[in-house]
N, C-alpha and C. Protein backbone atom coordinates (compact mmCIF):
# COMPACT_ATOMS: atom_id res chain seq x y z
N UNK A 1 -42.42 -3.59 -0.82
CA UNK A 1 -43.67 -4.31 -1.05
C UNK A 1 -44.30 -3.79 -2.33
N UNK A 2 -44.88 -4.67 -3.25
CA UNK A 2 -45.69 -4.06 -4.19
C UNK A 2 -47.41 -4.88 -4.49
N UNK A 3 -47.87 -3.74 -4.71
CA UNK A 3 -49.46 -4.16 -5.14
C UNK A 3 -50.10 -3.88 -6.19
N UNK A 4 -50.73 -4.87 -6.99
CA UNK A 4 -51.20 -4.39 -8.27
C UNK A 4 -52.59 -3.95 -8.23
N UNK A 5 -53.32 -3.00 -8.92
CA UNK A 5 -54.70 -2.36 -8.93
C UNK A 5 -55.01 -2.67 -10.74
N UNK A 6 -56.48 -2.99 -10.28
CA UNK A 6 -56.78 -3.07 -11.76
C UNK A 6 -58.62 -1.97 -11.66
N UNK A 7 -59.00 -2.02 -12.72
CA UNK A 7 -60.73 -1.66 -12.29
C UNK A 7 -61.56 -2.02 -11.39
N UNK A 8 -60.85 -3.68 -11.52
CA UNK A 8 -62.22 -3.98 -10.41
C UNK A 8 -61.68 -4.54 -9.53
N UNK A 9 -60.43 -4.07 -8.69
CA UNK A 9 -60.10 -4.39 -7.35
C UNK A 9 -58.31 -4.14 -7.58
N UNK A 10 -58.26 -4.83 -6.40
CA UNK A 10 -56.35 -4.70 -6.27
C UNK A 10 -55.96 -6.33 -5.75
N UNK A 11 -54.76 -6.50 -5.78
CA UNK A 11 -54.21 -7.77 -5.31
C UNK A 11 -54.05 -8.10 -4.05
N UNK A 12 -53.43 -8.47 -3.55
CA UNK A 12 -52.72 -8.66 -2.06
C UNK A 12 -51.24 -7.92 -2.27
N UNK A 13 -50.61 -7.66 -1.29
CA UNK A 13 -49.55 -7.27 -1.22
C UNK A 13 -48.31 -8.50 -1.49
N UNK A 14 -47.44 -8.18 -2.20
CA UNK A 14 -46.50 -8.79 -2.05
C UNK A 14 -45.25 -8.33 -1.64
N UNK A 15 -44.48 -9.17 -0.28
CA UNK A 15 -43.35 -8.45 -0.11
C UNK A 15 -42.19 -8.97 0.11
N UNK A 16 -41.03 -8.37 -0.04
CA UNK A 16 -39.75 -8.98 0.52
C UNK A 16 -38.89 -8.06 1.56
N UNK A 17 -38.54 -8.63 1.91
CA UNK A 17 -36.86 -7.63 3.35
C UNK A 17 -35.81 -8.40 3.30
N UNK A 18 -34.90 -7.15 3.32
CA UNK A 18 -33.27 -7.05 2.84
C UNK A 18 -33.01 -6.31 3.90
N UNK A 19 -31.43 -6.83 4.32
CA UNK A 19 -30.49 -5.75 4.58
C UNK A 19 -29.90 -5.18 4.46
N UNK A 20 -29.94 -3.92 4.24
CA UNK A 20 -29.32 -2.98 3.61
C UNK A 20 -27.64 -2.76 4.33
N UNK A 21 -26.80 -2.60 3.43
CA UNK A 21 -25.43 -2.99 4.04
C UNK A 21 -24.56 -1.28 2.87
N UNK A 22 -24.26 -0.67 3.76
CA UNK A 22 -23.69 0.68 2.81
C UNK A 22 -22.56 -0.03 2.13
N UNK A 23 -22.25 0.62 1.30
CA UNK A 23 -20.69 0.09 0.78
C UNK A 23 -19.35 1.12 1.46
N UNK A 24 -18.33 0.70 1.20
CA UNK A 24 -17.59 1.44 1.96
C UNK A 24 -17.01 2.02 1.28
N UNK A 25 -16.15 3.54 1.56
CA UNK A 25 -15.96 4.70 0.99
C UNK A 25 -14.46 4.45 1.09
N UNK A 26 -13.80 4.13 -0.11
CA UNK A 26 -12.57 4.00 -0.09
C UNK A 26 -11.45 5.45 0.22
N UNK A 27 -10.55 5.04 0.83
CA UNK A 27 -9.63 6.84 1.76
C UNK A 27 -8.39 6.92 1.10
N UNK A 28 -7.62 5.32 0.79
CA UNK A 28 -6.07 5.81 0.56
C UNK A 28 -5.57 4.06 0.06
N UNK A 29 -4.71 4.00 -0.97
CA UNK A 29 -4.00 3.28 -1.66
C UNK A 29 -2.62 3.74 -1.34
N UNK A 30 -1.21 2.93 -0.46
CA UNK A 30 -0.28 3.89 -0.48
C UNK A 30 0.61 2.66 -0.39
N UNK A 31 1.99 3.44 -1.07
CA UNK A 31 3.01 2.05 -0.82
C UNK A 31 3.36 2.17 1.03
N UNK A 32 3.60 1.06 0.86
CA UNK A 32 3.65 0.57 2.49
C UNK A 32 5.25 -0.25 2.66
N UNK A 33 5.62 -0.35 3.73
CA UNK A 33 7.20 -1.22 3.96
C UNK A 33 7.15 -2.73 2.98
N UNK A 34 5.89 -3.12 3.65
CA UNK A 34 5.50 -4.59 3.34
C UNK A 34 4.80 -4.82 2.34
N UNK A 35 4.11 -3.61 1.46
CA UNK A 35 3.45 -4.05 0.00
C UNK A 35 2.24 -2.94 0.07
N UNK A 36 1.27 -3.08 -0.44
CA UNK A 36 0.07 -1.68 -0.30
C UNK A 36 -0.82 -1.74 0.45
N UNK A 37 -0.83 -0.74 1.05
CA UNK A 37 -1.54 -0.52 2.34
C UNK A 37 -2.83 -0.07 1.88
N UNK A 38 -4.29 -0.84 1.65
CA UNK A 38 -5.36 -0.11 1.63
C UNK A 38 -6.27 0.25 2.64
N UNK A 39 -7.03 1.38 3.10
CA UNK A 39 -7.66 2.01 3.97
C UNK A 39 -9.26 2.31 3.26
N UNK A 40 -10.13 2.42 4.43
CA UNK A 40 -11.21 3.08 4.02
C UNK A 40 -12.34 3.05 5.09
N UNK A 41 -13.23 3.81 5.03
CA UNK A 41 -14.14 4.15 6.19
C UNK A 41 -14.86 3.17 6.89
N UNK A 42 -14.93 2.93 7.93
CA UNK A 42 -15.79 2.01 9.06
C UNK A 42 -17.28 2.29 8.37
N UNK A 43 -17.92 1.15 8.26
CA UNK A 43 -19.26 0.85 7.85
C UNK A 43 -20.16 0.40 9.21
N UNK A 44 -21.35 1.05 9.41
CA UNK A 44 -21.71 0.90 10.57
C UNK A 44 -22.69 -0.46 10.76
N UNK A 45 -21.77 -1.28 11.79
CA UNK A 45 -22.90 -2.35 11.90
C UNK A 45 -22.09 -3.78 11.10
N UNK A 46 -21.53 -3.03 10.21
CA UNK A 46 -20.46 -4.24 9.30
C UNK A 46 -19.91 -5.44 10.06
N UNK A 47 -19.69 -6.61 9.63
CA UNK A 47 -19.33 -7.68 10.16
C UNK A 47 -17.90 -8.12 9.59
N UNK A 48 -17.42 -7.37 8.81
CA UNK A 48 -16.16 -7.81 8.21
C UNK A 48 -16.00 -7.27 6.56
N UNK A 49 -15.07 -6.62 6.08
CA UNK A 49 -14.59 -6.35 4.81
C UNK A 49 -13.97 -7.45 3.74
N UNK A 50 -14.54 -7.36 2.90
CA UNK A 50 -13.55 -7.94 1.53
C UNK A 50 -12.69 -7.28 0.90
N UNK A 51 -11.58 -7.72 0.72
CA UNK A 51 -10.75 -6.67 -0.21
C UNK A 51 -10.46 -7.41 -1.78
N UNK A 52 -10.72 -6.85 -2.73
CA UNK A 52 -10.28 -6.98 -3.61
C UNK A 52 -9.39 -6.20 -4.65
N UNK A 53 -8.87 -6.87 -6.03
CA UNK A 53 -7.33 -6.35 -6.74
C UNK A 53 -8.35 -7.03 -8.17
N UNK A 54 -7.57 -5.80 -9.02
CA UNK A 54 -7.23 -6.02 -10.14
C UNK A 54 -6.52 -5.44 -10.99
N UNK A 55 -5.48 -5.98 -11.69
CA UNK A 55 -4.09 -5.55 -12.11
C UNK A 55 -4.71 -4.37 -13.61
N UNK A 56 -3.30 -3.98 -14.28
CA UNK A 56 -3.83 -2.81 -15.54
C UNK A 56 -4.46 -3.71 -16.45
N UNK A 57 -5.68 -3.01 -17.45
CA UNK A 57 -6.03 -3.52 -18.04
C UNK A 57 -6.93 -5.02 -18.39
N UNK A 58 -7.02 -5.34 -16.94
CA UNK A 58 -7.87 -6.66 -16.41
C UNK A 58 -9.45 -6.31 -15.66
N UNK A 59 -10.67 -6.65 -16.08
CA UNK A 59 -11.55 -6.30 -15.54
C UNK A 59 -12.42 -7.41 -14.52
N UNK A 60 -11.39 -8.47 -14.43
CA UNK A 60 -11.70 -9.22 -13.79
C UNK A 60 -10.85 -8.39 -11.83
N UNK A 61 -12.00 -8.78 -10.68
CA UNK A 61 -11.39 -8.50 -9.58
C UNK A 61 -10.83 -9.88 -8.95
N UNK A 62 -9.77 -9.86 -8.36
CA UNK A 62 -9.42 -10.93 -7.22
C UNK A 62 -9.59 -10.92 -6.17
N UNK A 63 -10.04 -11.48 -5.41
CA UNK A 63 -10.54 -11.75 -3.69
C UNK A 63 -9.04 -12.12 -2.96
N UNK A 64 -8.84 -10.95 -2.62
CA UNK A 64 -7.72 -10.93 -1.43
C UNK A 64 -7.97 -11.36 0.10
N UNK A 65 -9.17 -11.64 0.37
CA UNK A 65 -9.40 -11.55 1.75
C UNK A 65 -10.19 -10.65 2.50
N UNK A 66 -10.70 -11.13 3.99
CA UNK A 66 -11.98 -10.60 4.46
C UNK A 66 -10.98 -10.29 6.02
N UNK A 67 -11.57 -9.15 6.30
CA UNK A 67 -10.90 -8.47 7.62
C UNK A 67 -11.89 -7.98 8.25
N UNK A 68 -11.67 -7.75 9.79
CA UNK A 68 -12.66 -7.01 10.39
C UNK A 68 -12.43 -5.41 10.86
N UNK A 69 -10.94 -5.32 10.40
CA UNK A 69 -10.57 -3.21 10.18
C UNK A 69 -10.78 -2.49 9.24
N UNK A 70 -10.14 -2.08 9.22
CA UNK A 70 -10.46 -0.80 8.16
C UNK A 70 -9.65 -0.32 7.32
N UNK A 71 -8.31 -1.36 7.10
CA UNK A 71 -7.25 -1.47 6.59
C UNK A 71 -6.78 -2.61 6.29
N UNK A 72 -5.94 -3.14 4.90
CA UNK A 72 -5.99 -4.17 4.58
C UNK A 72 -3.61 -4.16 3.64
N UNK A 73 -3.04 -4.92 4.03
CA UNK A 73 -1.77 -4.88 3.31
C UNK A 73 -1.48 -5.91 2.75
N UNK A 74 -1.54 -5.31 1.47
CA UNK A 74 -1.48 -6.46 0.09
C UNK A 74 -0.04 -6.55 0.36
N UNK A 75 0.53 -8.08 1.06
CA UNK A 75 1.98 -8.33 0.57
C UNK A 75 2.39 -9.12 -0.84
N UNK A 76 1.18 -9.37 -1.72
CA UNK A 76 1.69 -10.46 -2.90
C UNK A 76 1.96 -9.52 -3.74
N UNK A 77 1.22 -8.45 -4.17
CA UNK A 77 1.16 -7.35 -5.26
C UNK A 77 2.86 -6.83 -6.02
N UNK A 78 2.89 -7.18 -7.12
CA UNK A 78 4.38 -7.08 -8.15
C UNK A 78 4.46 -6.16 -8.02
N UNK A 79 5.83 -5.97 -7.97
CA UNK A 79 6.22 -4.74 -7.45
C UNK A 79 6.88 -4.15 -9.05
N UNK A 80 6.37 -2.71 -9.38
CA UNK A 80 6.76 -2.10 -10.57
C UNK A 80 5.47 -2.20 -11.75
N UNK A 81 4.13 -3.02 -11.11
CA UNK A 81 2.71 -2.70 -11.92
C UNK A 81 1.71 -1.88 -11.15
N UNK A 82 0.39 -1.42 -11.83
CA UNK A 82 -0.56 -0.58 -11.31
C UNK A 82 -1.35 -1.74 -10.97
N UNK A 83 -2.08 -1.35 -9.65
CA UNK A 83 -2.86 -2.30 -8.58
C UNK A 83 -4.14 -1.29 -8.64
N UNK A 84 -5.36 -1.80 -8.99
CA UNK A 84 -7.10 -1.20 -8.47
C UNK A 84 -7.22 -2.02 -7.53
N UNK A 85 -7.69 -1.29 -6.12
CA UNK A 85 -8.61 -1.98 -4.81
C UNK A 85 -10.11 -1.71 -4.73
N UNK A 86 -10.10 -2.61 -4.37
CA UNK A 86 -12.30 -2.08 -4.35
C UNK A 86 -12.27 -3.05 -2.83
N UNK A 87 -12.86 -2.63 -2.08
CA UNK A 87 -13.65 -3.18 -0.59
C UNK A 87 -14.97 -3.33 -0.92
N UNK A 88 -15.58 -4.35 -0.43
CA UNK A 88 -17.11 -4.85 0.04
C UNK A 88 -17.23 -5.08 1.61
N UNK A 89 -18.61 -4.26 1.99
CA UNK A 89 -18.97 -4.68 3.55
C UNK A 89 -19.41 -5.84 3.39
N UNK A 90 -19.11 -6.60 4.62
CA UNK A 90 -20.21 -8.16 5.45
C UNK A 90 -20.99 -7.94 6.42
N UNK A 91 -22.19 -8.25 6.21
CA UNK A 91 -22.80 -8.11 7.36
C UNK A 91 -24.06 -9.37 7.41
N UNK A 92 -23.03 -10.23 8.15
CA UNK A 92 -23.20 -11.49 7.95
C UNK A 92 -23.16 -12.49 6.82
N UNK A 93 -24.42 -13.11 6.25
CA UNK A 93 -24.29 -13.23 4.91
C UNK A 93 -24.73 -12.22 4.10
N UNK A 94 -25.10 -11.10 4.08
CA UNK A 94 -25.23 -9.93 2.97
C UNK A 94 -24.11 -9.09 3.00
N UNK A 95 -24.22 -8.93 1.68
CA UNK A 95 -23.06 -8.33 1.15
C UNK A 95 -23.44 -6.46 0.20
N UNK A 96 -22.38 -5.68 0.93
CA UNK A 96 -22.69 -4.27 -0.14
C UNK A 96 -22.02 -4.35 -1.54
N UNK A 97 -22.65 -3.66 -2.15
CA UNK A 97 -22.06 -3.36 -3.31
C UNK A 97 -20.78 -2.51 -3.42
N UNK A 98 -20.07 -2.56 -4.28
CA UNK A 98 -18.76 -1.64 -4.49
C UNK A 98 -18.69 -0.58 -5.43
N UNK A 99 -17.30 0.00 -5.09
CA UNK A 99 -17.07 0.91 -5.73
C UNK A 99 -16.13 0.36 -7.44
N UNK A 100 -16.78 0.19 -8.08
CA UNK A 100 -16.47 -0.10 -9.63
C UNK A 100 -14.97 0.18 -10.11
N UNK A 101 -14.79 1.69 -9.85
CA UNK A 101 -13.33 2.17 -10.41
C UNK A 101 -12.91 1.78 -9.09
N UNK A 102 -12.45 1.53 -7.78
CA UNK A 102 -12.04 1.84 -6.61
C UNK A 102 -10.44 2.51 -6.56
N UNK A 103 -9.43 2.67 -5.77
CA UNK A 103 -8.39 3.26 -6.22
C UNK A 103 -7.00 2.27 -6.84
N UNK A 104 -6.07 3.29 -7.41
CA UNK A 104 -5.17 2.58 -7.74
C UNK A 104 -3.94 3.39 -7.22
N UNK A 105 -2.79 2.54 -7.72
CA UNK A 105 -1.46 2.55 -7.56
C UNK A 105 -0.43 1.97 -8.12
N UNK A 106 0.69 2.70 -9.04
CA UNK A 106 1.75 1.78 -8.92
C UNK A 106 2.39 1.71 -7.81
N UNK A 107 2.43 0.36 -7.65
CA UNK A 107 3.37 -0.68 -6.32
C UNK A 107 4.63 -0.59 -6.72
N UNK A 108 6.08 0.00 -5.40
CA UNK A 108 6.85 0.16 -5.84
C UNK A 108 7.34 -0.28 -4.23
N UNK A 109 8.12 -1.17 -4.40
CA UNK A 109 8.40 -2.33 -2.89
C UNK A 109 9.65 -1.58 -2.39
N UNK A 110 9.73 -1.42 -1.34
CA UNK A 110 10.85 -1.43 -0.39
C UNK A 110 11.62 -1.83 -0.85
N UNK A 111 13.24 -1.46 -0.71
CA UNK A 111 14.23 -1.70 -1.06
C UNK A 111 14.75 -2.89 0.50
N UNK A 112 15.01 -3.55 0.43
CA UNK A 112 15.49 -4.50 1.18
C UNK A 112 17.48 -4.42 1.53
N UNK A 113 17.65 -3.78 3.01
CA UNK A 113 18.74 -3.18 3.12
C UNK A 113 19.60 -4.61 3.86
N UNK A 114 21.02 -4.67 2.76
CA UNK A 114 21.49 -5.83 2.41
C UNK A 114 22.85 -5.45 3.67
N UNK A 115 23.33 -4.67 3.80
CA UNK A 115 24.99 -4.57 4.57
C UNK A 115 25.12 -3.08 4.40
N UNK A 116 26.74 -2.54 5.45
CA UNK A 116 26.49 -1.42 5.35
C UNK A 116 28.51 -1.86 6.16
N UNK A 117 28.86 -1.23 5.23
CA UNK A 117 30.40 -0.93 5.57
C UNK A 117 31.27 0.09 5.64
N UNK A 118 32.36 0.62 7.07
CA UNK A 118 33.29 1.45 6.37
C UNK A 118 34.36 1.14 5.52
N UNK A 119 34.89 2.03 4.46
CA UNK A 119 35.68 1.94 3.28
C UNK A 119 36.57 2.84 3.70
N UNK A 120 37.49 2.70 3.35
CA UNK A 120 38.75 4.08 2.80
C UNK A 120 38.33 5.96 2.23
N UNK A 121 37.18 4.93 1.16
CA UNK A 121 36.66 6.38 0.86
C UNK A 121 35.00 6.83 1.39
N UNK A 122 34.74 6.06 2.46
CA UNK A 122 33.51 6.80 3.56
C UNK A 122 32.57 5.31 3.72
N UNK A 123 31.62 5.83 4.06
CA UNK A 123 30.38 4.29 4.33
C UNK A 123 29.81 3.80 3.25
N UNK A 124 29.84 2.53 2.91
CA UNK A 124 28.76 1.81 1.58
C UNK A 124 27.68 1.41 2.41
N UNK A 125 26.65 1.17 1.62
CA UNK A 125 25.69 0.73 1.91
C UNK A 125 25.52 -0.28 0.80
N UNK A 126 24.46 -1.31 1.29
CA UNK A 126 24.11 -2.24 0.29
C UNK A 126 22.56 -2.46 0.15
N UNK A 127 21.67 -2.91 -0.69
CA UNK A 127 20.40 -3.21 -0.50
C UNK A 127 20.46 -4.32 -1.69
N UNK A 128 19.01 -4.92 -1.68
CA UNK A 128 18.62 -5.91 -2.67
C UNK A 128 17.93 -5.01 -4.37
N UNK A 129 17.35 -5.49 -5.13
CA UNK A 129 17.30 -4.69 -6.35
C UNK A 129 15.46 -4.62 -6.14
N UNK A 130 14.65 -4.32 -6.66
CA UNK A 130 13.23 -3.68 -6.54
C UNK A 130 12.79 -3.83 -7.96
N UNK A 131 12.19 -4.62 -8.11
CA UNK A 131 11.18 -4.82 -9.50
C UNK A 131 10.52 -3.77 -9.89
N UNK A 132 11.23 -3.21 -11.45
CA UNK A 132 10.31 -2.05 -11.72
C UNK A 132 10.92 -0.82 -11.59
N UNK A 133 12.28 -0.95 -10.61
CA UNK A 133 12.38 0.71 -10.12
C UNK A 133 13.72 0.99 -11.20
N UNK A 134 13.56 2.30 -11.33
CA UNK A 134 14.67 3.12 -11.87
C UNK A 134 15.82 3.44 -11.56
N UNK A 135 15.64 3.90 -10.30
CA UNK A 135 16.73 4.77 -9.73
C UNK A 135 16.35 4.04 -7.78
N UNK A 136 17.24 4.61 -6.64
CA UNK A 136 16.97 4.59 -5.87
C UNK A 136 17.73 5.37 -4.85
N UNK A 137 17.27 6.40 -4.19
CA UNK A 137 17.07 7.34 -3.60
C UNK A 137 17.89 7.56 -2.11
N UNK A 138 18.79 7.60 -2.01
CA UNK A 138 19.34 7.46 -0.56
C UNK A 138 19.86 8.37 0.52
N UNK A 139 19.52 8.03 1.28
CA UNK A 139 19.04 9.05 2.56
C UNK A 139 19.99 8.79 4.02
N UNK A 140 20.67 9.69 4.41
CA UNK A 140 21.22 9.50 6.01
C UNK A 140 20.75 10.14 7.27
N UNK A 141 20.79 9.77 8.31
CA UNK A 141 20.98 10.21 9.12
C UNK A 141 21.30 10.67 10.47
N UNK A 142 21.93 11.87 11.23
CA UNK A 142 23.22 11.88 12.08
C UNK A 142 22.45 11.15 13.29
N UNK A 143 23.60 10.65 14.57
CA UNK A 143 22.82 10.00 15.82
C UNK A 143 22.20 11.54 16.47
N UNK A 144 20.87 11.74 16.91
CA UNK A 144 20.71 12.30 17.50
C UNK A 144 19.65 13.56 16.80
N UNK A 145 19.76 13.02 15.40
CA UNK A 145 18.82 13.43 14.14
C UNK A 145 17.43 13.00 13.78
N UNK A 146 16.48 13.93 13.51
CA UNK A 146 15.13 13.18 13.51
C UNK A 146 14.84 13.15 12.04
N UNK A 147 15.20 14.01 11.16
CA UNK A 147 14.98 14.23 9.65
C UNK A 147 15.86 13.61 8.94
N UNK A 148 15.65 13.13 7.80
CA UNK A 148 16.42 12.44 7.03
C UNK A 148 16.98 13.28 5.93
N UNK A 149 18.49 13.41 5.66
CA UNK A 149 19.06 14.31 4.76
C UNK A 149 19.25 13.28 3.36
N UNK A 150 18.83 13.69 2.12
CA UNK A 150 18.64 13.41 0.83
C UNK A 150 20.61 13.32 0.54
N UNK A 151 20.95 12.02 -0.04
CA UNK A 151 22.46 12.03 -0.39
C UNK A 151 22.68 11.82 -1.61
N UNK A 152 20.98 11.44 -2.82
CA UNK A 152 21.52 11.52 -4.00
C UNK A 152 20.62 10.43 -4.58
N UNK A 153 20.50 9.92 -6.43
CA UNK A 153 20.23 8.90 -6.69
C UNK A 153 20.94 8.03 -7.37
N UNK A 154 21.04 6.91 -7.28
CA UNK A 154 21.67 6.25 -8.13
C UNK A 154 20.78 4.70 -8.92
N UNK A 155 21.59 4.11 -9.87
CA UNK A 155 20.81 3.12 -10.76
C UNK A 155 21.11 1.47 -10.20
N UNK A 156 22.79 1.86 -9.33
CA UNK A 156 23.31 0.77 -8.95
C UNK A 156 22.04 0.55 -7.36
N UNK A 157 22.78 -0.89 -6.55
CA UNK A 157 22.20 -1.62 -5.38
C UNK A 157 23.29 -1.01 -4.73
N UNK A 158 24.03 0.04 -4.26
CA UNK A 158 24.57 0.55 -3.42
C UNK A 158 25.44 1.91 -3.69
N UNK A 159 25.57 1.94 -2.38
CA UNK A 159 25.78 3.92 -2.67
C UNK A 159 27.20 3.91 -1.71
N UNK A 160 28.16 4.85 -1.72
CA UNK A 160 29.39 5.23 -0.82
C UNK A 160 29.11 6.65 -0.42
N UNK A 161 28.87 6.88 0.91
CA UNK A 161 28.66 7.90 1.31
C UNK A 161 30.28 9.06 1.90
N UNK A 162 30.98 9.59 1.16
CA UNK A 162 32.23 10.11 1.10
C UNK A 162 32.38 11.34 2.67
N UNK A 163 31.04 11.74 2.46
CA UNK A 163 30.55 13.20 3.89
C UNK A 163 30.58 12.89 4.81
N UNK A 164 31.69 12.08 5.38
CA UNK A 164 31.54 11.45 6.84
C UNK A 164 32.86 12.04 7.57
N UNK A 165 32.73 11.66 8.53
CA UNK A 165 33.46 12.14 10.17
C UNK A 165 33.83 10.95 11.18
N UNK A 166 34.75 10.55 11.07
CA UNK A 166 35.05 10.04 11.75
C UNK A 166 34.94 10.29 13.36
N UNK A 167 34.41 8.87 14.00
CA UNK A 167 33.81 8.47 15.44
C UNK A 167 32.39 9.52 15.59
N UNK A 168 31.72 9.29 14.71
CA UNK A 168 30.26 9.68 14.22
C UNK A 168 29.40 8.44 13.81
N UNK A 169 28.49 8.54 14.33
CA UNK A 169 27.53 7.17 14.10
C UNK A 169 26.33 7.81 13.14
N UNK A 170 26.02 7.07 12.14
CA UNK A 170 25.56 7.39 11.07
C UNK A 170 24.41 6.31 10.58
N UNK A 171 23.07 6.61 10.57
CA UNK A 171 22.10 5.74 10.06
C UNK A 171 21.51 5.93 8.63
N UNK A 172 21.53 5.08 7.69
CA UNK A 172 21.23 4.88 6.49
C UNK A 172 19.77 4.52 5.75
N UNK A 173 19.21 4.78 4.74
CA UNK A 173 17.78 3.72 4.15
C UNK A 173 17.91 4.29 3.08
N UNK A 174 17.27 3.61 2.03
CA UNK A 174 17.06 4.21 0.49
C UNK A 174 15.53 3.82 0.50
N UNK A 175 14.94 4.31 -0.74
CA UNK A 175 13.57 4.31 -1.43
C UNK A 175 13.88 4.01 -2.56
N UNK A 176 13.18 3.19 -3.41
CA UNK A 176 13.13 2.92 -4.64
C UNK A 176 12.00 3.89 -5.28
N UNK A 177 12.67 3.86 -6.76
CA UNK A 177 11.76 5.00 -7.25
C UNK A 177 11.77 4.49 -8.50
N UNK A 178 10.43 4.64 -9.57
CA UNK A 178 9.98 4.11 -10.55
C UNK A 178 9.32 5.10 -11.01
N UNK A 179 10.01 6.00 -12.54
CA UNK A 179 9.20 7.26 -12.78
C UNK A 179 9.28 8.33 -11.75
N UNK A 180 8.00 8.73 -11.40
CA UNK A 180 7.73 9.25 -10.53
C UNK A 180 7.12 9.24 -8.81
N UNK A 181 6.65 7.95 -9.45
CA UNK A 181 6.87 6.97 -7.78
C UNK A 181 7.81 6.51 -7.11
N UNK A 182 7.55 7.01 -5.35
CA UNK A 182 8.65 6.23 -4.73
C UNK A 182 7.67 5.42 -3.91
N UNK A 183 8.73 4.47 -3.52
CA UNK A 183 8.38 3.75 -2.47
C UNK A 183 8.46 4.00 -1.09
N UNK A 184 7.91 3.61 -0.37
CA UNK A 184 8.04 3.89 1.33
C UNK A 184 9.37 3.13 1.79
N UNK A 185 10.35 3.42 2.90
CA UNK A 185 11.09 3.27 3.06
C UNK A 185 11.21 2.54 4.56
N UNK A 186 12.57 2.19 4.86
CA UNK A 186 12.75 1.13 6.39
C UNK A 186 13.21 2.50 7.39
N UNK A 187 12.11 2.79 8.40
CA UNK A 187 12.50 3.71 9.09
C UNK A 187 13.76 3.72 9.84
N UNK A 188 13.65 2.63 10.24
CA UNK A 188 14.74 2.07 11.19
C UNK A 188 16.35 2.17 10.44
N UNK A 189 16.52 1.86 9.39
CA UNK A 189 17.34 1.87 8.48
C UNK A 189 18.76 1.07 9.09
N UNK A 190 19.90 1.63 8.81
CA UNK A 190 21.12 0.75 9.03
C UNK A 190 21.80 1.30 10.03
N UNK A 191 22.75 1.16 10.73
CA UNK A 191 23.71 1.95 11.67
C UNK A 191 24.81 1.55 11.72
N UNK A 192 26.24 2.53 11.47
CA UNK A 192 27.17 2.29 11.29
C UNK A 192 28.08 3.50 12.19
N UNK A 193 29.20 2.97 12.96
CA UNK A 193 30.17 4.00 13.71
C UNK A 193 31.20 4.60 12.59
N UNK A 194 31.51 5.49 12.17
CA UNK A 194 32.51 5.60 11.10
C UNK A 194 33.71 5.47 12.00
């Protein structure tokens, strides 16, 4: 409310009311199976989140969509560029303000696991190729194994795994990697009896 005073008296009051709506505190930008996974703190009272993107060097944001969690998975986002997220609370029709820089990431997509064969000279694996990535990263492991053992990198879409044992069942996944980013990987991965 505000009131003006002069010498020889004061005004009436004038006023307005708002709802005050916090903005939300962004937590984590991370590659995800399905594309980037953004997170960030429950706003109390909130009616629903906006998520927005904007690519390197663009200061324009894009409206990805309105959710009512606290987590949001960008599946369109190119895989092998840097992604900024910024969230806005709803609370109803009012809207909070954001976080300006909000976080970023290079997006570096899942490798998409194509076949998986025995050979003469041990198990191949196959996957699809990953926009952006360098190298890609491949990983086994034994039936009955909870950790995944590191088997090497390579530039090609498939790897021959030679360290095998016959009538041993053997599960497979790779990560794509770009620089120094990797990507998140298919837990589940492949399975093969040698």
């Amino acid at each position: 409310a505000v009131r003006a005073f002069a010498s020889n008296g004061s005004s009436t009051f004038v006023a307005k009311r708002c709802a005050y709506v916090a903005t939300p505190i962004l937590k984590s930008v991370t590659n995800a199976v399905s594309g980037v996974s953004v997170q960030w703190n429950a706003v109390s009272g909130a009616t629903g989140y906006r998520v927005y993107r904007r690519g390197a060097g663009s200061t324009y944001w894009t409206y990805l969509g309105t959710v009512k969690t606290t987590s949001y998975l960008d599946t369109k986002a190119t895989s092998g560029a840097y992604w900024r997220y910024t969230v806005i609370t709803e609370f109803y029709q009012v809207k909070s303000g954001f976080d300006t820089n909000g976080l970023y990431l290079k997006y570096v997509a899942t490798p998409k696991l194509t076949g998986i064969s025995n050979l003469s000279a041990g198990v191949n694996i196959k996957w699809n190729a990953v926009g952006g990535a360098t190298g890609y990263r491949v990983y086994r492991r034994g039936a009955g194994q909870t950790s995944w053992l590191y088997l090497g990198t390579v530039t090609t879409t498939n790897y021959t795994d030679k360290n095998v044992v016959k009538n041993n069942y053997y599960r497979y996944t790779v990560r794509a990697v770009s620089g120094n980013v990797m990507s998140a990987f298919d837990t589940n991965g492949l399975v093969i009896k040698r």
